[in-house]
PDB file of N, CA and C in Angstrom:
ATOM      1  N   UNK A   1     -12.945  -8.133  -2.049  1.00  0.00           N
ATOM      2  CA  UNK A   1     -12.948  -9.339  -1.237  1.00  0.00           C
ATOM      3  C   UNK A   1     -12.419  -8.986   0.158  1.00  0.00           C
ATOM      4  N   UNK A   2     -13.174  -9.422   1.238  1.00  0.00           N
ATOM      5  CA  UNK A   2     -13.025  -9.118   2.720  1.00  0.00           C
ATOM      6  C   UNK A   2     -11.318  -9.910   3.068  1.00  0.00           C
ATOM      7  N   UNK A   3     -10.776  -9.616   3.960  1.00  0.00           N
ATOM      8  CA  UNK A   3      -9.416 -10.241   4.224  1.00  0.00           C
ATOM      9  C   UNK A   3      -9.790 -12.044   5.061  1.00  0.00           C
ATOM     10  N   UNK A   4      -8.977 -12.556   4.730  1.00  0.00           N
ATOM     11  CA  UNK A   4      -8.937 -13.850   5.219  1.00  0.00           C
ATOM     12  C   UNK A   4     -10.078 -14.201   6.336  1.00  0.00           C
ATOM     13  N   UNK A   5      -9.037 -13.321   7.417  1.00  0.00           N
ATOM     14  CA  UNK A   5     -10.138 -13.432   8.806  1.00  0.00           C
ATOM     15  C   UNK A   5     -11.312 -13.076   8.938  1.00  0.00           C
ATOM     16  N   UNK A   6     -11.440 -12.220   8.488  1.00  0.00           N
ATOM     17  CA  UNK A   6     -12.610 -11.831   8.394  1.00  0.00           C
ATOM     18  C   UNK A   6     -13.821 -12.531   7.641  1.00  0.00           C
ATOM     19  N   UNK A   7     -13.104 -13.566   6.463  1.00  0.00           N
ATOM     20  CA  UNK A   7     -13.835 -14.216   5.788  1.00  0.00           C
ATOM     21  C   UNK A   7     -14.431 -15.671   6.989  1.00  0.00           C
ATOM     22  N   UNK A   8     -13.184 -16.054   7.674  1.00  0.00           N
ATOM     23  CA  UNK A   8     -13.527 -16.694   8.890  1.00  0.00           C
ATOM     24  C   UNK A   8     -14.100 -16.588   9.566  1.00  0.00           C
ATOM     25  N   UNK A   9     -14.392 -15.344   9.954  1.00  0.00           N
ATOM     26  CA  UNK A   9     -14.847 -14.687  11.070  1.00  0.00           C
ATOM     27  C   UNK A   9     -16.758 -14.825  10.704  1.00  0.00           C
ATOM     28  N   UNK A  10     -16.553 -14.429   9.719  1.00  0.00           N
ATOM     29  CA  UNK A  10     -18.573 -14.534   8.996  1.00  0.00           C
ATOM     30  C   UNK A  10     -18.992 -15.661   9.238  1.00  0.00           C
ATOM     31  N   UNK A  11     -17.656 -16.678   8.520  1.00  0.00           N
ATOM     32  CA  UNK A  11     -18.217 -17.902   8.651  1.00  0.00           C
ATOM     33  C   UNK A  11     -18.559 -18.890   9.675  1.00  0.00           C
ATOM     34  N   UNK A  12     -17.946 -18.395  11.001  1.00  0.00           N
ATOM     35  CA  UNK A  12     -17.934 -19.175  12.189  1.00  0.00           C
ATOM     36  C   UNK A  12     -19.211 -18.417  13.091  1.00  0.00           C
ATOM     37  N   UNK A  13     -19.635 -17.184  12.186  1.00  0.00           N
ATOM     38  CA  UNK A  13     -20.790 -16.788  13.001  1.00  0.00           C
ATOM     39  C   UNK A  13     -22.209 -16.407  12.384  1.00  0.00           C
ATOM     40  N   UNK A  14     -22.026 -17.361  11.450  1.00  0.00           N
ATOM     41  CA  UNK A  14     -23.299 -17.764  10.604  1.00  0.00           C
ATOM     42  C   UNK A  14     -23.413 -17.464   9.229  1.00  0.00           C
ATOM     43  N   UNK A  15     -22.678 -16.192   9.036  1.00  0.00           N
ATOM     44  CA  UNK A  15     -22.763 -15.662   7.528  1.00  0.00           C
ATOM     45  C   UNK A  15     -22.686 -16.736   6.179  1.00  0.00           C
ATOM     46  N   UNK A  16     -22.982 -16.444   5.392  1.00  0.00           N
ATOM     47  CA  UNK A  16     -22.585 -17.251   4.115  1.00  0.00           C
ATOM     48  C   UNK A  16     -21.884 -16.273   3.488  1.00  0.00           C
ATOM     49  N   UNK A  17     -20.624 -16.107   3.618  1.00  0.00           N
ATOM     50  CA  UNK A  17     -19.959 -15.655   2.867  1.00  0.00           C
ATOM     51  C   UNK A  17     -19.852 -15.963   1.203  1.00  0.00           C
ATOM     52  N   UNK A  18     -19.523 -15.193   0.165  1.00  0.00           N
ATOM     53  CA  UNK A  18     -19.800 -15.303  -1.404  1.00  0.00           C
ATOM     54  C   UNK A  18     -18.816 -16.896  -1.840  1.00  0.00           C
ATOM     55  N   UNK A  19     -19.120 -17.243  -2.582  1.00  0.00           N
ATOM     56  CA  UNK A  19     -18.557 -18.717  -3.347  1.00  0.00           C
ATOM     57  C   UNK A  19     -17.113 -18.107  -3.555  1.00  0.00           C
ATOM     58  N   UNK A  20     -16.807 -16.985  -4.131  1.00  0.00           N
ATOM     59  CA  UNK A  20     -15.438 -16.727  -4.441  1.00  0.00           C
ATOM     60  C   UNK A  20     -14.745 -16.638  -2.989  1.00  0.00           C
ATOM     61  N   UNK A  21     -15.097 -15.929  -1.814  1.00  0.00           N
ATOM     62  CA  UNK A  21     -14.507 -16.053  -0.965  1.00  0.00           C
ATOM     63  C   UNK A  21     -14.483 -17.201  -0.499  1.00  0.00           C
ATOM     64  N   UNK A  22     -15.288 -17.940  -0.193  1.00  0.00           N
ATOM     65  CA  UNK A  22     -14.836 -19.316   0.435  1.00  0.00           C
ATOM     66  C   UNK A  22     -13.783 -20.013  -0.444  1.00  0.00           C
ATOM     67  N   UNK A  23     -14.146 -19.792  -2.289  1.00  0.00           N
ATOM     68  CA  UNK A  23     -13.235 -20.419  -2.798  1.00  0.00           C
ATOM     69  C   UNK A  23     -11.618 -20.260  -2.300  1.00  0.00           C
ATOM     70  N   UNK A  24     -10.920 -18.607  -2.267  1.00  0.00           N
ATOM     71  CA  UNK A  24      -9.779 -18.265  -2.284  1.00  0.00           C
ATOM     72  C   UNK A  24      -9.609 -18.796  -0.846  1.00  0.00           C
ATOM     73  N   UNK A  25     -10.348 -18.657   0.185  1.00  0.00           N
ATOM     74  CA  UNK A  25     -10.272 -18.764   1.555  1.00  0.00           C
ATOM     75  C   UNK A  25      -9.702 -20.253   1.671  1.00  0.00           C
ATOM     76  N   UNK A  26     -10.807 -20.951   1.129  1.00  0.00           N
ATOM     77  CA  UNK A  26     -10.347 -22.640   1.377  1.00  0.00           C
ATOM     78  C   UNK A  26      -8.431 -22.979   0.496  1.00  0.00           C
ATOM     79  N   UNK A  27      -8.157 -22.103  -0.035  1.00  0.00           N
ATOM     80  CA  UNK A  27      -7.523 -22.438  -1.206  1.00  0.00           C
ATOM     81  C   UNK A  27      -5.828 -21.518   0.112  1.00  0.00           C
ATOM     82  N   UNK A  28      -6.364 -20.223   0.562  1.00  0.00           N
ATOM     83  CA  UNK A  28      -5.445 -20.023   0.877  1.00  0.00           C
ATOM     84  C   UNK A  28      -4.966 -20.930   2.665  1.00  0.00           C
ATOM     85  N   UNK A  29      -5.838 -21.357   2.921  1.00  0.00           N
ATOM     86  CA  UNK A  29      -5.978 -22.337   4.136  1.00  0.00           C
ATOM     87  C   UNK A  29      -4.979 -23.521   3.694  1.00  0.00           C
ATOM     88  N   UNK A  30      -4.987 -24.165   2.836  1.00  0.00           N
ATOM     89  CA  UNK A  30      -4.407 -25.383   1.815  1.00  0.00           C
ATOM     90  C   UNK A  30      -2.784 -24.878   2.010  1.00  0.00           C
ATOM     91  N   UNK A  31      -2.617 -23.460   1.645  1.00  0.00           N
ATOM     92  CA  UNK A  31      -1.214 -23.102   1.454  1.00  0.00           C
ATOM     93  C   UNK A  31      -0.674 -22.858   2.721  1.00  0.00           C
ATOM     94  N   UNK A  32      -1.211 -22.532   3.763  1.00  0.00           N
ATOM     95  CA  UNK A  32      -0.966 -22.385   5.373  1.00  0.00           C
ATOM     96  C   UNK A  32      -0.437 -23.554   5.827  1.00  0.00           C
ATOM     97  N   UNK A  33      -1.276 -24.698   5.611  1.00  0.00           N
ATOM     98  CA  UNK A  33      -1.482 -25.822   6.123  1.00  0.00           C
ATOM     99  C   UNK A  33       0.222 -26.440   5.303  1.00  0.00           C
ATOM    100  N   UNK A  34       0.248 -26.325   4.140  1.00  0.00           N
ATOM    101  CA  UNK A  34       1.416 -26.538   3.329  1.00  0.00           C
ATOM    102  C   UNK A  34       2.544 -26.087   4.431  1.00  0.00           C
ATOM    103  N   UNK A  35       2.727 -24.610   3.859  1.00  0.00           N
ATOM    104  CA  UNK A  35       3.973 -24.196   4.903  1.00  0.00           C
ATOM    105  C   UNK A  35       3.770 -25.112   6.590  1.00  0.00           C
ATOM    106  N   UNK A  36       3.126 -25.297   7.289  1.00  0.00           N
ATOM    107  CA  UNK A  36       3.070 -25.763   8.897  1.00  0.00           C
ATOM    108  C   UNK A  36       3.721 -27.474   8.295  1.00  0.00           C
ATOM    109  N   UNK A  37       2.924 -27.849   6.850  1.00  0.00           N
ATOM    110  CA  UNK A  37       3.867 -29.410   6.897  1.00  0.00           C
ATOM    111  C   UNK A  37       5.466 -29.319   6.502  1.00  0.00           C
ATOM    112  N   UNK A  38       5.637 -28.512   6.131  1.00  0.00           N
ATOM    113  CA  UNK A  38       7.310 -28.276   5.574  1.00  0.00           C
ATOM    114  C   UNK A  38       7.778 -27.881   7.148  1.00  0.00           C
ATOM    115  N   UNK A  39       7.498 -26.993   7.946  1.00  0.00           N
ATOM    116  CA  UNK A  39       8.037 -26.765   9.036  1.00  0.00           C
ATOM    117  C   UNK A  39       8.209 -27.955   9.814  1.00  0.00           C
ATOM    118  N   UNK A  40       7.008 -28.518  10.462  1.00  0.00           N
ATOM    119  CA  UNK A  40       6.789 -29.893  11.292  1.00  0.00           C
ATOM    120  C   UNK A  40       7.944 -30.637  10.505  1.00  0.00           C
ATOM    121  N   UNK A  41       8.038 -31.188   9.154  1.00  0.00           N
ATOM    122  CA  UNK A  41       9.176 -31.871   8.379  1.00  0.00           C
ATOM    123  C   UNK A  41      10.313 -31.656   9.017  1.00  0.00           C
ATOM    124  N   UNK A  42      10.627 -30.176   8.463  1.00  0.00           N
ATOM    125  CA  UNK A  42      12.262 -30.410   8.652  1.00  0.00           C
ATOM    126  C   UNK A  42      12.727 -29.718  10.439  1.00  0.00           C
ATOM    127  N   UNK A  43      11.845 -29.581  11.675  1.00  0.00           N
ATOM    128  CA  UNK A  43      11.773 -29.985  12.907  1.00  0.00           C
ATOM    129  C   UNK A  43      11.941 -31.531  13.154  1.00  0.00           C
ATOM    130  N   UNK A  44      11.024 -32.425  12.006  1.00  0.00           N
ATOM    131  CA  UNK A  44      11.420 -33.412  12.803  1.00  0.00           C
ATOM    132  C   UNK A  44      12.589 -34.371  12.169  1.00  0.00           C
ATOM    133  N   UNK A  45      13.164 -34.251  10.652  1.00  0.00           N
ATOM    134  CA  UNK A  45      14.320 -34.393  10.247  1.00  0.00           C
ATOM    135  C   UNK A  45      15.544 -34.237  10.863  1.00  0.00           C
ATOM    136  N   UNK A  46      15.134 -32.778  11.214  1.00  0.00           N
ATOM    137  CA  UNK A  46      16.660 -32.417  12.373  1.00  0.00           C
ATOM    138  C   UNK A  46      16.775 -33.312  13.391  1.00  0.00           C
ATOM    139  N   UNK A  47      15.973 -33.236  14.363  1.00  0.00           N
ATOM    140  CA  UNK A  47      15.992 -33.958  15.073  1.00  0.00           C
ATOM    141  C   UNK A  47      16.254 -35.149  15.615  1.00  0.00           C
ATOM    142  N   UNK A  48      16.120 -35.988  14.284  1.00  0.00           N
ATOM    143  CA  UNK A  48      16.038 -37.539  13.813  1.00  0.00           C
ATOM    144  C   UNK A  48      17.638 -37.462  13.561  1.00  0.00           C
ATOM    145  N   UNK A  49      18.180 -36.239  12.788  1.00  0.00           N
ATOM    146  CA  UNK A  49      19.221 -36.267  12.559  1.00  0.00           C
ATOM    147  C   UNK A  49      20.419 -36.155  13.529  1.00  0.00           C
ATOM    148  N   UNK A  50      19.903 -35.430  14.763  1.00  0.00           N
ATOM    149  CA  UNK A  50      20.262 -35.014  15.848  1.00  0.00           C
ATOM    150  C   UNK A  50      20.938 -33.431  15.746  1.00  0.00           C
ATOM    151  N   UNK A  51      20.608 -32.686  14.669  1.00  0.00           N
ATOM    152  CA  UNK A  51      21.200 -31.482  14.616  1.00  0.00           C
ATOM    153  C   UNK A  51      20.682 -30.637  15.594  1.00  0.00           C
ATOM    154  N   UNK A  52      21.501 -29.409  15.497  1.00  0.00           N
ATOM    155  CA  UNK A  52      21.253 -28.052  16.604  1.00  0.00           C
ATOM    156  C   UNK A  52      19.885 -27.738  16.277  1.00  0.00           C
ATOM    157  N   UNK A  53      19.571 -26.683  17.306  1.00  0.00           N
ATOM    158  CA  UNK A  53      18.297 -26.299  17.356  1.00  0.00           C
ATOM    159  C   UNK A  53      18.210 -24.735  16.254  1.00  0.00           C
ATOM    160  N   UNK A  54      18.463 -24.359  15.575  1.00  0.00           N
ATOM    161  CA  UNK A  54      19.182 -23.179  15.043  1.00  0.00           C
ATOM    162  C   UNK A  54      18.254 -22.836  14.159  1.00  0.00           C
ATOM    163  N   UNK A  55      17.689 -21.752  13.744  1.00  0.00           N
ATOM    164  CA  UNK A  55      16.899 -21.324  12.566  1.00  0.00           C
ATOM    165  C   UNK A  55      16.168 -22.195  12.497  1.00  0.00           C
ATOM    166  N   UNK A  56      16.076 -22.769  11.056  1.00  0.00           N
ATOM    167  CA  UNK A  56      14.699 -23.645  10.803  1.00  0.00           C
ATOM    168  C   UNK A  56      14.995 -24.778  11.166  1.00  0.00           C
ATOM    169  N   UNK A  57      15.507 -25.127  12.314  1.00  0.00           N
ATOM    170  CA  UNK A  57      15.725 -26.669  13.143  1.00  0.00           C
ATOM    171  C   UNK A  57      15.562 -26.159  14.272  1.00  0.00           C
ATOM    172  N   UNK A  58      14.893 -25.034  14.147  1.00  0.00           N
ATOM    173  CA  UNK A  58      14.546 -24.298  16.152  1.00  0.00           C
ATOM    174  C   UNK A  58      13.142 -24.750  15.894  1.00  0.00           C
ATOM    175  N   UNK A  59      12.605 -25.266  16.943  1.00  0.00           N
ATOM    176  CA  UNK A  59      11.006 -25.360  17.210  1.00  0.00           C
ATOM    177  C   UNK A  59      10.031 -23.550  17.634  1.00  0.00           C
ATOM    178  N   UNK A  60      11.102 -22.629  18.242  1.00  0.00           N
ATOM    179  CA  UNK A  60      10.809 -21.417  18.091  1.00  0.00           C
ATOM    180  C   UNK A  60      10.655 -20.825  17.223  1.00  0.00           C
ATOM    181  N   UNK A  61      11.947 -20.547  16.749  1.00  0.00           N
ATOM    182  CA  UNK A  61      11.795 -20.189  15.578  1.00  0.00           C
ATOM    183  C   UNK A  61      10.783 -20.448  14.578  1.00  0.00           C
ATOM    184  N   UNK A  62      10.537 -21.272  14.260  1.00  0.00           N
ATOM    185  CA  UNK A  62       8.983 -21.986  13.554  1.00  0.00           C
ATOM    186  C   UNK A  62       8.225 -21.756  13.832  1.00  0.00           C
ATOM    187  N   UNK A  63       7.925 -21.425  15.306  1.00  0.00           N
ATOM    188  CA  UNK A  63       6.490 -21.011  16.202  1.00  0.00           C
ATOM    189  C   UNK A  63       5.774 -19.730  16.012  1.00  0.00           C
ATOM    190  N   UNK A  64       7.853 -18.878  15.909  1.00  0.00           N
ATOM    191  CA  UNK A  64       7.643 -17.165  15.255  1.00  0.00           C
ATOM    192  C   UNK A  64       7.057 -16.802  13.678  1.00  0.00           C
ATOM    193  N   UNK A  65       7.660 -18.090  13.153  1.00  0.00           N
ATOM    194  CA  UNK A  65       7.513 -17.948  12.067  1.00  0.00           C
ATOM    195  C   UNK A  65       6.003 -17.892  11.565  1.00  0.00           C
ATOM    196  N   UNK A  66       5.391 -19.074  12.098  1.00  0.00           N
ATOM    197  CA  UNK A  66       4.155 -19.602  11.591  1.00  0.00           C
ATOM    198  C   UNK A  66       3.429 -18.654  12.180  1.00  0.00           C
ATOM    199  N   UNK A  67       3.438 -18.440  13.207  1.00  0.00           N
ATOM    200  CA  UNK A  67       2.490 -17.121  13.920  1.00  0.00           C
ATOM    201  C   UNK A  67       2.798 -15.636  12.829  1.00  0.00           C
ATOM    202  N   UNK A  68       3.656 -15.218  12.221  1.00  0.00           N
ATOM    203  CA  UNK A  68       3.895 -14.093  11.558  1.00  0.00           C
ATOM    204  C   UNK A  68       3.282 -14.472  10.160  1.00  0.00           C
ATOM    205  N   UNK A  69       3.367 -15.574   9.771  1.00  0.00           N
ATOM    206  CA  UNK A  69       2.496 -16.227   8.618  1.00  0.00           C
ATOM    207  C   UNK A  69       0.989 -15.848   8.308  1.00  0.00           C
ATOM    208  N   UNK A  70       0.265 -16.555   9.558  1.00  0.00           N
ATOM    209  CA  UNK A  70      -1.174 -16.689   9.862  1.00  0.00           C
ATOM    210  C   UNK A  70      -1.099 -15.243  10.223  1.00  0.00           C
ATOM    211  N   UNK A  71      -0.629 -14.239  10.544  1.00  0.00           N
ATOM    212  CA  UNK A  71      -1.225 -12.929  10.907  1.00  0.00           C
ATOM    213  C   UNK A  71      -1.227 -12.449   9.485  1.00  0.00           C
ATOM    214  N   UNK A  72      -0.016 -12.335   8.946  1.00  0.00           N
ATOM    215  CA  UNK A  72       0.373 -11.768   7.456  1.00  0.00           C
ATOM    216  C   UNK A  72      -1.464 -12.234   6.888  1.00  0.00           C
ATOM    217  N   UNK A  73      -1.838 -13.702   6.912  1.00  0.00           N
ATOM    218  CA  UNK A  73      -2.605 -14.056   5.836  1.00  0.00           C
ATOM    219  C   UNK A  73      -3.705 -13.654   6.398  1.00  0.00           C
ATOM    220  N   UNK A  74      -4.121 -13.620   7.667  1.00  0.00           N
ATOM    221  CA  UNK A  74      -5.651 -13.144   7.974  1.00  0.00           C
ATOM    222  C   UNK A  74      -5.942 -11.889   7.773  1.00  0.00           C
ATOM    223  N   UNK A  75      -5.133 -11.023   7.653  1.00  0.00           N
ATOM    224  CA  UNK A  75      -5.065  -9.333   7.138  1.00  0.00           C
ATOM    225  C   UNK A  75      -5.223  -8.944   6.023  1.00  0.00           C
ATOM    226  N   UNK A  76      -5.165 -10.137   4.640  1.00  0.00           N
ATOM    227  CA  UNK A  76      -5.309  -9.367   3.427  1.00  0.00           C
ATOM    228  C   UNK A  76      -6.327 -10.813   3.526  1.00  0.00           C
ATOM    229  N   UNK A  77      -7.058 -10.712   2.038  1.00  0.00           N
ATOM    230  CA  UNK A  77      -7.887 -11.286   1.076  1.00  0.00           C
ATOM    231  C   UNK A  77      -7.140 -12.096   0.358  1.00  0.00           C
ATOM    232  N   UNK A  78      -7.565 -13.472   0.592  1.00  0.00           N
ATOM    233  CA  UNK A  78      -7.494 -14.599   0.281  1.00  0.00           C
ATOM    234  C   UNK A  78      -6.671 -14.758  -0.847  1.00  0.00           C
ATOM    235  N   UNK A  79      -7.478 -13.983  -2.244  1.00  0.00           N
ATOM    236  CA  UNK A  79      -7.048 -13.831  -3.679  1.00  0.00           C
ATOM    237  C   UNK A  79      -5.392 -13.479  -3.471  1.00  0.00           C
ATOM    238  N   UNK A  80      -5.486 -12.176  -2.812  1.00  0.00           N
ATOM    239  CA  UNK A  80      -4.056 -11.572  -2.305  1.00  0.00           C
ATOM    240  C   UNK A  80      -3.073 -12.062  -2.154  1.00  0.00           C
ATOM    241  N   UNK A  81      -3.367 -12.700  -1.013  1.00  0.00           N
ATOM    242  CA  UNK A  81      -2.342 -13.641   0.058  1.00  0.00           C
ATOM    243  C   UNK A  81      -1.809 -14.211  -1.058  1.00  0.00           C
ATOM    244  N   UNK A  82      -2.643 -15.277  -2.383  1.00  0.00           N
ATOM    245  CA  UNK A  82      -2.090 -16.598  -3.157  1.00  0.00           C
ATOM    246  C   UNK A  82      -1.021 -15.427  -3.952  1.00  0.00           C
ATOM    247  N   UNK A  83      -1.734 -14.370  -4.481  1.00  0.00           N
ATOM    248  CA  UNK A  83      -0.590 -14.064  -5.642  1.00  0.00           C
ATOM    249  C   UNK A  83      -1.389 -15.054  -6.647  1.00  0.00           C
ATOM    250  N   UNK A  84      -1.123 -13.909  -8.053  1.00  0.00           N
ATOM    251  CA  UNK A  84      -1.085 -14.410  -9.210  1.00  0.00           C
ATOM    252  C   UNK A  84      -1.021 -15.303  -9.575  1.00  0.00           C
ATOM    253  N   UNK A  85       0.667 -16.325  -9.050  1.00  0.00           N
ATOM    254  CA  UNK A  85       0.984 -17.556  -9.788  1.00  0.00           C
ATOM    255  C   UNK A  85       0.243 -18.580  -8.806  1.00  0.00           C
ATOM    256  N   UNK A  86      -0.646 -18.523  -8.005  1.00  0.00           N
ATOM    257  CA  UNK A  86      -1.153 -19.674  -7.320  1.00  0.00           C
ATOM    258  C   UNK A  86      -2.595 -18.915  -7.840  1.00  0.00           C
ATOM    259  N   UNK A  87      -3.328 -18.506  -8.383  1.00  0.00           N
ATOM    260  CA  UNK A  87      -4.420 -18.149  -8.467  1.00  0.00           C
ATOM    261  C   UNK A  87      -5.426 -19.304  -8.797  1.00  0.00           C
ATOM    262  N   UNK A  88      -5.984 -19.510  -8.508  1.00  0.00           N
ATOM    263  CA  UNK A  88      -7.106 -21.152  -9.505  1.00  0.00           C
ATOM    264  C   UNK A  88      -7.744 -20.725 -10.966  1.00  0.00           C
ATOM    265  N   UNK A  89      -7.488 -19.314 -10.886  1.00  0.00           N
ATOM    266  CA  UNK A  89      -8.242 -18.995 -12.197  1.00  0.00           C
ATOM    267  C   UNK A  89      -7.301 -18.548 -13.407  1.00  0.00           C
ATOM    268  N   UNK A  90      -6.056 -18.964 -12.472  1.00  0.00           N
ATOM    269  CA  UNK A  90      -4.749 -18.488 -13.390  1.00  0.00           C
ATOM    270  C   UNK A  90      -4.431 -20.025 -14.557  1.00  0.00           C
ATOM    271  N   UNK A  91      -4.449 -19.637 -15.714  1.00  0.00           N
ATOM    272  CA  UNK A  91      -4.622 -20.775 -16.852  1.00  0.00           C
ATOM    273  C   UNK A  91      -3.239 -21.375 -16.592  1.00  0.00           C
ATOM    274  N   UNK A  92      -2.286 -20.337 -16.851  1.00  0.00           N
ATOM    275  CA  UNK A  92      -0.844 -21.019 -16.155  1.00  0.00           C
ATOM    276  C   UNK A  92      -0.538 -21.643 -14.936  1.00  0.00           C
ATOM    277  N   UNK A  93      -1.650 -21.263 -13.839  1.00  0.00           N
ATOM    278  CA  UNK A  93      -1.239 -22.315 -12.817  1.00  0.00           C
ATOM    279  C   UNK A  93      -1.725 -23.463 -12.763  1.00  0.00           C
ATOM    280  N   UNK A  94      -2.852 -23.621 -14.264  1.00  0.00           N
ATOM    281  CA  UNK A  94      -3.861 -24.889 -13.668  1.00  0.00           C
ATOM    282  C   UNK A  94      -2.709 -25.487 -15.001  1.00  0.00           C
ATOM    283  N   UNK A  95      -2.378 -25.202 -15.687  1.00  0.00           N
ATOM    284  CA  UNK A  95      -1.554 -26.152 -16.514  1.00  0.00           C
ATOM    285  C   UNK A  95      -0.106 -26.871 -15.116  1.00  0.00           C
ATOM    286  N   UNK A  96       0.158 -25.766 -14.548  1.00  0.00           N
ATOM    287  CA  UNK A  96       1.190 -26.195 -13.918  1.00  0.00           C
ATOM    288  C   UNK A  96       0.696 -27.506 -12.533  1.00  0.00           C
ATOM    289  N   UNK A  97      -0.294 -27.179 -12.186  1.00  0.00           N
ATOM    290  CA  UNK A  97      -0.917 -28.038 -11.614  1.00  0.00           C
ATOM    291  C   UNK A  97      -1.109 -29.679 -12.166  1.00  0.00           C
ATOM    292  N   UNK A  98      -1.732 -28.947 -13.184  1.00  0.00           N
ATOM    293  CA  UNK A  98      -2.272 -30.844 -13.945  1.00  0.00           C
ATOM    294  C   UNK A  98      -0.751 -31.456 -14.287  1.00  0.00           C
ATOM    295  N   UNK A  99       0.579 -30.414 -14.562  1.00  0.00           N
ATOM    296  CA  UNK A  99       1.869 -31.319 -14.794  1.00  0.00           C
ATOM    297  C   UNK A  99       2.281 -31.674 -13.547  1.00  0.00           C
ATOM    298  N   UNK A 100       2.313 -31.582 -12.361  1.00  0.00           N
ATOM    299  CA  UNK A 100       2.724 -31.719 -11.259  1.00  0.00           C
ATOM    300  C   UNK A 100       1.725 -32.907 -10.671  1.00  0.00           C
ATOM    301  N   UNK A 101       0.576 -32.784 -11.168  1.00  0.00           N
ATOM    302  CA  UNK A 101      -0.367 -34.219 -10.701  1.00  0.00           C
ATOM    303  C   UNK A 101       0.077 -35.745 -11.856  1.00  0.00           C
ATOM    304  N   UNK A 102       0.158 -35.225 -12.843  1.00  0.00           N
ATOM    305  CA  UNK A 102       0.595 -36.236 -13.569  1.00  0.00           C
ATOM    306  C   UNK A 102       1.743 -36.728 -13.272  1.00  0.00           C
ATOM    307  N   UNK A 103       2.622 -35.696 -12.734  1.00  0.00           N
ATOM    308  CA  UNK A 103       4.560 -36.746 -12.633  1.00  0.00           C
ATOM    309  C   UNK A 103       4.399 -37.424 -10.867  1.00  0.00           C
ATOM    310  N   UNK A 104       3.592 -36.764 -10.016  1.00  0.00           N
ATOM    311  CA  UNK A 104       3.200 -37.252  -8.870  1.00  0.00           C
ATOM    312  C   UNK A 104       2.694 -38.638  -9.469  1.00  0.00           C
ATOM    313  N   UNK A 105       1.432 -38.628 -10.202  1.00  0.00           N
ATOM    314  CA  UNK A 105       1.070 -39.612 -10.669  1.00  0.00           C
ATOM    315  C   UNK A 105       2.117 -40.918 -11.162  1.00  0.00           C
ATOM    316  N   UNK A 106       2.691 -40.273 -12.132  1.00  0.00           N
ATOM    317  CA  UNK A 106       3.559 -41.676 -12.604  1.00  0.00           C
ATOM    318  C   UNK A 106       4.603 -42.045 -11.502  1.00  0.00           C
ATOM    319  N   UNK A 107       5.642 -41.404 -10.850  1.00  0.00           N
ATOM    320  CA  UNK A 107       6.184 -41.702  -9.495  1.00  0.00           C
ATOM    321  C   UNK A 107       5.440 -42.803  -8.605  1.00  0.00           C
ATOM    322  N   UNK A 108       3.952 -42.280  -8.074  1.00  0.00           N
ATOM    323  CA  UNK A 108       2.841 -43.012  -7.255  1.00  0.00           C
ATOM    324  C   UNK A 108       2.780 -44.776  -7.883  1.00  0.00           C
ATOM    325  N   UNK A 109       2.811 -44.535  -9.695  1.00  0.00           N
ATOM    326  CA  UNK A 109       2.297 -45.516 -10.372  1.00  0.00           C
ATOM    327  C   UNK A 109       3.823 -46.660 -10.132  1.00  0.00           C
ATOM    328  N   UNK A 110       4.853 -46.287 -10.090  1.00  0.00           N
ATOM    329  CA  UNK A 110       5.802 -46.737 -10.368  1.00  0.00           C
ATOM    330  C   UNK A 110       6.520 -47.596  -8.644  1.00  0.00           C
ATOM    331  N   UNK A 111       6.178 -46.850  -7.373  1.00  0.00           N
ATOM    332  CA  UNK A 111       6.067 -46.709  -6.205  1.00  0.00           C
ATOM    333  C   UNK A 111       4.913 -48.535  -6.228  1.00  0.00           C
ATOM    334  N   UNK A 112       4.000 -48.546  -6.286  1.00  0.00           N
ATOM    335  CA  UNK A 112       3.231 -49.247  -6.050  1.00  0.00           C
ATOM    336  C   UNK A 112       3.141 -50.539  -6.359  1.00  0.00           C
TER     337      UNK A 112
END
């Protein structure tokens, strides 16, 4: 499997890249996007809170971070990047999944 970017890279310039790559690709995009909402979060928690700018309440820091992220992930292959325990084809992660949608679920149900 081609590395992340590169899987991007086909795709923004016509290629059809294979179903498995788009699969891991779209999948490791999801987990990017994850980490950037936990960052944006607790930037704007601090803030709200009025704390220092320091480590992960620095808007730099985060900037370094996320940029060392997205390089890390466009350099290897998709599959890679997730690791084992996030795999989609991993039986243990899809069990862990469907328990984590269900208690989301009843929370949501209970919320409403």
């Amino acid at each position: 499997m081609r590395p992340l970017g590169e899987i991007i890279e086909a795709a923004r310039s016509g290629e059809r890249p294979d179903y498995d790559e788009l699969r891991y690709a779209v999948c490791a995009m999801d987990t990017l996007m994850t980490f950037d909402q936990i960052a944006f979060s607790r930037l704007a928690e601090a803030e709200m809170a009025g704390k220092r700018a320091i480590l992960s309440n620095s808007a730099k820091f985060q900037h370094e971070e996320r940029f060392n992220r997205i390089k890390r992930a466009l350099g290897v292959d998709p599959k890679s990047y997730l690791g084992e325990s996030n795999d989609p084809d991993n039986p243990d992660y899809q069990e862990r999944r469907k328990a984590s949608q269900r208690f989301v679920g009843k929370i949501l149900s209970r919320v409403s």
